[in-house]
Protein backbone atom coordinates (compact mmCIF):
# COMPACT_ATOMS: atom_id res chain seq x y z
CA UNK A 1 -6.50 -5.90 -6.76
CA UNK A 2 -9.74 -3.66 -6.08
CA UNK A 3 -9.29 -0.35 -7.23
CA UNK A 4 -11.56 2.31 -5.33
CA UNK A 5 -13.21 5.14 -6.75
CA UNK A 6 -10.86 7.12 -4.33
CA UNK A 7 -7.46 5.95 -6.02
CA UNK A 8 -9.19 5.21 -10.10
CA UNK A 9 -10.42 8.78 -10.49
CA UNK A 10 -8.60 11.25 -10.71
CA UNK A 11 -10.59 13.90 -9.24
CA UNK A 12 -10.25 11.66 -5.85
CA UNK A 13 -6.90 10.74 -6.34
CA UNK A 14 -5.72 14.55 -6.48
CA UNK A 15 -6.86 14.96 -2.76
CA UNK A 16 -4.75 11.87 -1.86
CA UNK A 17 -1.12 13.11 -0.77
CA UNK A 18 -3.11 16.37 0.66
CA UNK A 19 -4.29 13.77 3.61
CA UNK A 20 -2.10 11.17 3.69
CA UNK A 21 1.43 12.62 4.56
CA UNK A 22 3.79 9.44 5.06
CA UNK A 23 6.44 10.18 8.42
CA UNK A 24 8.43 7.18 9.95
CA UNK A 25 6.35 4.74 7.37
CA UNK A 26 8.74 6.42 4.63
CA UNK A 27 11.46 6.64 6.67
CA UNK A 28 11.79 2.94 7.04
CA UNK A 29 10.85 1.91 3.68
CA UNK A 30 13.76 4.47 2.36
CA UNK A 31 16.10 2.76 5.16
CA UNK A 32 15.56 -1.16 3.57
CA UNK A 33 18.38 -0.96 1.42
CA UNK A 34 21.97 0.51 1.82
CA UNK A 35 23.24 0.17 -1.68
CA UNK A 36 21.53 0.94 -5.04
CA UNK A 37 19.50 -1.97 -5.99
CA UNK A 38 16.29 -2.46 -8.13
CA UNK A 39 13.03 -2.18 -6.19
CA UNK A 40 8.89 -2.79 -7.40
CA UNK A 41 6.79 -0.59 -5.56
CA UNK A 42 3.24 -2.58 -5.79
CA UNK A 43 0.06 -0.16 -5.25
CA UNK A 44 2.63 3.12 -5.23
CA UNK A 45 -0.51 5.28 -5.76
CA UNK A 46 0.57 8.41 -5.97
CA UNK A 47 4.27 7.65 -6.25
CA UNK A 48 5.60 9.25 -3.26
CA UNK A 49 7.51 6.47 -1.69
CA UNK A 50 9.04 5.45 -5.42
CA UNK A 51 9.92 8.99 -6.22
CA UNK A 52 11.90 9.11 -2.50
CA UNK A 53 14.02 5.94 -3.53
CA UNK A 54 14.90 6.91 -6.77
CA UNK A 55 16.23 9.82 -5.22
CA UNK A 56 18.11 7.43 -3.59
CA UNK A 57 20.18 6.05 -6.80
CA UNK A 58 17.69 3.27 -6.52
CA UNK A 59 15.71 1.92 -9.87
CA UNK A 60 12.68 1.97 -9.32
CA UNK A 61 9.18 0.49 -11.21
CA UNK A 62 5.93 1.74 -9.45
CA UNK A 63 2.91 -0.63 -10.26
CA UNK A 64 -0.78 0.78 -9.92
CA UNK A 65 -4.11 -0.60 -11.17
CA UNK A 66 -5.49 2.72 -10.29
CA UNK A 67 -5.57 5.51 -13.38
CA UNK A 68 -5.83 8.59 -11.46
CA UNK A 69 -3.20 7.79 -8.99
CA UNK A 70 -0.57 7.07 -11.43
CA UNK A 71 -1.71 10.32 -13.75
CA UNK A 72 -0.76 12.41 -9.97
CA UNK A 73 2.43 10.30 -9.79
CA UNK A 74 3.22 11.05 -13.56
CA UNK A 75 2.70 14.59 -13.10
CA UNK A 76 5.21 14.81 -10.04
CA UNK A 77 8.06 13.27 -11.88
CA UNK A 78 9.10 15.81 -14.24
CA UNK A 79 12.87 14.21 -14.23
CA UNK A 80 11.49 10.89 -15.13
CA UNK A 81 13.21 9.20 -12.48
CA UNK A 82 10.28 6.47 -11.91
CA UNK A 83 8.97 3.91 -14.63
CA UNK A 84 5.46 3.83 -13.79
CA UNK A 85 3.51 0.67 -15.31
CA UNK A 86 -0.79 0.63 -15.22
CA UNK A 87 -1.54 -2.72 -14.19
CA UNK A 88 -3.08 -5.52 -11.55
CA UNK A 89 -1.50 -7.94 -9.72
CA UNK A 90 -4.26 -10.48 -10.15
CA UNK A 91 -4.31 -10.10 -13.55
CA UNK A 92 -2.52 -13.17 -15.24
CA UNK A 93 -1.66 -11.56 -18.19
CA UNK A 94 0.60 -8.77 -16.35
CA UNK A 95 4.20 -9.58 -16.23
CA UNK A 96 6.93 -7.16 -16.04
CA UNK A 97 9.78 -9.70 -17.28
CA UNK A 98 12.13 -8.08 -14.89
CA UNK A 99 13.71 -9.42 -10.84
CA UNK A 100 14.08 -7.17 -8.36
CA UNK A 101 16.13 -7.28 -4.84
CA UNK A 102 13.18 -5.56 -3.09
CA UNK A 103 9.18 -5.86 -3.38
CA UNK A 104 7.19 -3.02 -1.50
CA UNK A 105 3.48 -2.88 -0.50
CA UNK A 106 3.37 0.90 1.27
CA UNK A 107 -0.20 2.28 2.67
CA UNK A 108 -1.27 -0.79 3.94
CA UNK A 109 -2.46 -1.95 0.54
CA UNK A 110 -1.92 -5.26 1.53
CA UNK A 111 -5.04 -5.31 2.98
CA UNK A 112 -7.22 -4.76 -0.40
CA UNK A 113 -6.45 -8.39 -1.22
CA UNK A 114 -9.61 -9.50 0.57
CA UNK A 115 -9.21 -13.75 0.65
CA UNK A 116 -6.53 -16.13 0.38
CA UNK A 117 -6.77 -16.90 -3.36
CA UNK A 118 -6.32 -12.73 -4.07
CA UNK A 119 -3.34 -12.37 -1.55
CA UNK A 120 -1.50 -15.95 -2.98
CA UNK A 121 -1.69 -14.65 -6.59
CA UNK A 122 -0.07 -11.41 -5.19
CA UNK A 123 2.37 -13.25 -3.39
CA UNK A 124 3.15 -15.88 -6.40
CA UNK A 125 3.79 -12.18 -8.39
CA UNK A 126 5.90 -10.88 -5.96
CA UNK A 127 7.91 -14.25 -5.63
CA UNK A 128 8.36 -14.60 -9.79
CA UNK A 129 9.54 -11.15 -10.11
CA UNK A 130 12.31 -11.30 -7.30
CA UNK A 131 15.68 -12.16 -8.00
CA UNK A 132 17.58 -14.60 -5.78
CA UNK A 133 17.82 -13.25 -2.16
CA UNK A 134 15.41 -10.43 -2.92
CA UNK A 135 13.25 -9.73 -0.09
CA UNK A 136 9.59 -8.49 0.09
CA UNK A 137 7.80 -6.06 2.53
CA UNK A 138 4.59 -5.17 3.49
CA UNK A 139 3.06 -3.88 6.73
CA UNK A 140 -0.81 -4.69 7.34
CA UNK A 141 -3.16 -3.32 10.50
CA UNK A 142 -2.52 -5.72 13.55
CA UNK A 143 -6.50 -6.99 13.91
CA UNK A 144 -5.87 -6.94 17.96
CA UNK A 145 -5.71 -3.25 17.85
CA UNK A 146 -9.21 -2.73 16.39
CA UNK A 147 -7.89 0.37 14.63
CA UNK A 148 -11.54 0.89 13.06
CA UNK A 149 -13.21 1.79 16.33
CA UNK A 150 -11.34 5.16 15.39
CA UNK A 151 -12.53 5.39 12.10
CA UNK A 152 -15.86 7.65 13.16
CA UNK A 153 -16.92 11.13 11.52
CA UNK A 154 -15.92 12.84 14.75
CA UNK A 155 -12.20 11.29 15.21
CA UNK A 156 -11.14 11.57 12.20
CA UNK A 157 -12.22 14.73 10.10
CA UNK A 158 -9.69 16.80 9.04
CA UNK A 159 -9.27 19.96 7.06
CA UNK A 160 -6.32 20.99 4.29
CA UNK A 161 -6.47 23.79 1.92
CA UNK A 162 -5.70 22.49 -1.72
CA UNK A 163 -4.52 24.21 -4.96
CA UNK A 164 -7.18 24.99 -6.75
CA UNK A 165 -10.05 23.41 -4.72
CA UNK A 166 -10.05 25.66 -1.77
CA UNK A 167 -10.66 24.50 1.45
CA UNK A 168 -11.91 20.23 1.56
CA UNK A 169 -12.43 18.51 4.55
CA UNK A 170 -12.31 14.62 4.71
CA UNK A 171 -13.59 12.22 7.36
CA UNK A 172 -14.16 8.21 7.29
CA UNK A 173 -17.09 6.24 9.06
CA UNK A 174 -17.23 2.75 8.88
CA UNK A 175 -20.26 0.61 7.48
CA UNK A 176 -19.96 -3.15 8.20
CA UNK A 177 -17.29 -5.12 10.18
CA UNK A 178 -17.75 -9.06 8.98
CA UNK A 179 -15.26 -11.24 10.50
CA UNK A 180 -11.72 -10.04 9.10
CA UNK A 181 -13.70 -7.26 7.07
CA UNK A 182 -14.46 -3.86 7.32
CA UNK A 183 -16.04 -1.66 4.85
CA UNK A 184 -15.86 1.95 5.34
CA UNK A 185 -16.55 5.38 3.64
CA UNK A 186 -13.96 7.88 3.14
CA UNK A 187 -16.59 11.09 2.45
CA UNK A 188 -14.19 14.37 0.75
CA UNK A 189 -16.08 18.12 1.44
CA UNK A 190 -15.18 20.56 -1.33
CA UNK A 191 -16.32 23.12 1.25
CA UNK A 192 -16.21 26.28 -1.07
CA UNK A 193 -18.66 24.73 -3.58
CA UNK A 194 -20.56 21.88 -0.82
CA UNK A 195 -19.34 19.18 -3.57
CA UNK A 196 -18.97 15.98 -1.86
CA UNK A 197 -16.90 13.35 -3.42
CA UNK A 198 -16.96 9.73 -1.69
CA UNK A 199 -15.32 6.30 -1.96
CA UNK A 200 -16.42 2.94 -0.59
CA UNK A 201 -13.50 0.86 0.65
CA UNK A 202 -13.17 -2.81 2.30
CA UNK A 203 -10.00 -4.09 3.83
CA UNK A 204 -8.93 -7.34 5.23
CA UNK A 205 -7.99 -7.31 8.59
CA UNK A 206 -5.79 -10.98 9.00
CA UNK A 207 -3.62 -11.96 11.74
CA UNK A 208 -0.14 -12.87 12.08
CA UNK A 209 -0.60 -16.62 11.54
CA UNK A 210 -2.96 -16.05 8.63
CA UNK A 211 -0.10 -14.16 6.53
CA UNK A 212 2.75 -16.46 7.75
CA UNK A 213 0.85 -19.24 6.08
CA UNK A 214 0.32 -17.55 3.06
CA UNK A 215 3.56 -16.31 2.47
CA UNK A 216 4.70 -19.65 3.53
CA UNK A 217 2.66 -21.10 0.87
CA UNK A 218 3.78 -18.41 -2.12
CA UNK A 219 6.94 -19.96 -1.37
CA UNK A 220 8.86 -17.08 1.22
CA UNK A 221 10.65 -18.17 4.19
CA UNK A 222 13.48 -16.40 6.90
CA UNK A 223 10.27 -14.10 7.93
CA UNK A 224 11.48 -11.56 10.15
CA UNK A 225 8.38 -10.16 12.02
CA UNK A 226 8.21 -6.80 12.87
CA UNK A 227 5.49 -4.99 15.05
CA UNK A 228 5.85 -1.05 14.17
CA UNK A 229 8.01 1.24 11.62
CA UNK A 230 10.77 1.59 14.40
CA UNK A 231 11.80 -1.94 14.17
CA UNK A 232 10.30 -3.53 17.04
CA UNK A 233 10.13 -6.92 16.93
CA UNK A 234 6.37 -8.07 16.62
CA UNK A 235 4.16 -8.81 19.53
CA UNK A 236 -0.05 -9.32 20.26
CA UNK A 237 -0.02 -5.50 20.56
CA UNK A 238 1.47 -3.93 18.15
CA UNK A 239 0.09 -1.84 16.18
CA UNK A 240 1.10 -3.07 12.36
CA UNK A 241 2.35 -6.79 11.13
CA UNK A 242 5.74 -6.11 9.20
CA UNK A 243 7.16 -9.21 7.68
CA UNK A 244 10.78 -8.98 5.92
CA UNK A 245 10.35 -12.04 3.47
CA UNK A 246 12.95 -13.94 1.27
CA UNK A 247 11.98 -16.46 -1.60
CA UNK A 248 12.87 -19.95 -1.23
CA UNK A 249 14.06 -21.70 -4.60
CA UNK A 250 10.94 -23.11 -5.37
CA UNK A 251 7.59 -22.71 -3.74
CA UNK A 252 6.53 -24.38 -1.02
């Protein structure tokens, strides 16, 4: 699982939740389950998705390769409500010897596995660590959409004032789209001091077929297909690819 300079350091990773406020995203990973169960929050950066469903009654383990993302997500959860484990997915020797009834991905982070064998070895974790009729969820950027044409200095700069930093504005341009790859720049303005502070990411843009195979092939079947965070059932132009997974007994 890449980790980005924006998510491993922690100077970054404290600018995070200032531009990247979840709405009906949260609101339908908090509505997944009606009862208390256990849930694994994979990539839960800066925890605030994890800390939401433990308010919930729910245990919850938040998994993070990224340092300074975890140190923010530490710091909000005075009450210790969260366990919050440093590790990577594609890194054989993690193993959290515990099965949970739900497996998140939030912030499209799905999309940092950039090839098959990357996203199978996240899918074989997710599918050892879920107990029987445990379901996993993920959404990932529908590739039809072309969401990156928006991803230009002028359509996307924003501005937020920040404890301690001042004022920082934020924009992302992209550098290179290769087949299902982009690579873009998210470039941070500590506009008091003129300190810029930027992070090179690449994300994998695969279709709806591509990630039924795969989770087909990690050994997940009854995929319900979703298209948005309303429910909507999925179609060539939605704008996200949500599948609701359950494990089989046995891979495929």
């Amino acid at each position: 699982m890449p980790v980005d300079d924006a998510f491993a350091r922690h100077d970054m990773a404290v600018l995070y939740d200032a531009f990247n406020i979840h709405g009906v995203d949260k609101d339908f990973y908090l509505g997944l389950a009606s009862e208390a169960c256990r849930v694994l929050d994979i990539g839960c950066g800066t925890g605030s998705i994890a800390l939401a469903l433990a308010d919930l009654g729910h245990t919850v383990t938040g998994l993070d390769p990224a340092p300074g993302m975890l140190a923010v997500a530490r710091s909000k959860d005075t009450a210790n409500r969260v366990r919050w484990i440093e590790g990577n997915v594609l890194d054989p020797a993690v193993s959290l010897r515990d099965a949970f009834d739900l497996i998140i991905l939030t912030g499209h982070v799905f999309q940092v596995f950039l090839d098959d064998r990357e996203t199978l070895t996240m899918l074989d974790f997710a599918w050892r660590h879920l107990a029987p009729g445990g379901r996993l969820v993920f959404e990932s950027r529908n590739p039809l959409r072309r969401a990156w044409e928006n991803w230009t200095e002028q359509r996307t700069r924003e501005f937020r004032e920040i404890d301690g930093l001042g004022r920082v504005e934020v924009y992302y341009q992209v550098k290179a789209v290769e087949a299902e790859h982009v690579t873009f720049d998210a470039v941070f303005t500590l506009l008091d001091t003129g300190e810029k502070r930027v992070s090179e990411s690449r994300l994998r843009f695969a279709n709806r077929e591509t990630i039924g195979r795969l989770l087909t092939q990690a050994g997940f079947d009854s995929i319900e297909w979703l298209g948005d965070f309303e429910g909507s059932a999925y179609s060539e132009t939605s704008p996200e690819i949500i599948p609701i997974a359950m494990a089989q007994a046995t891979p495929a």
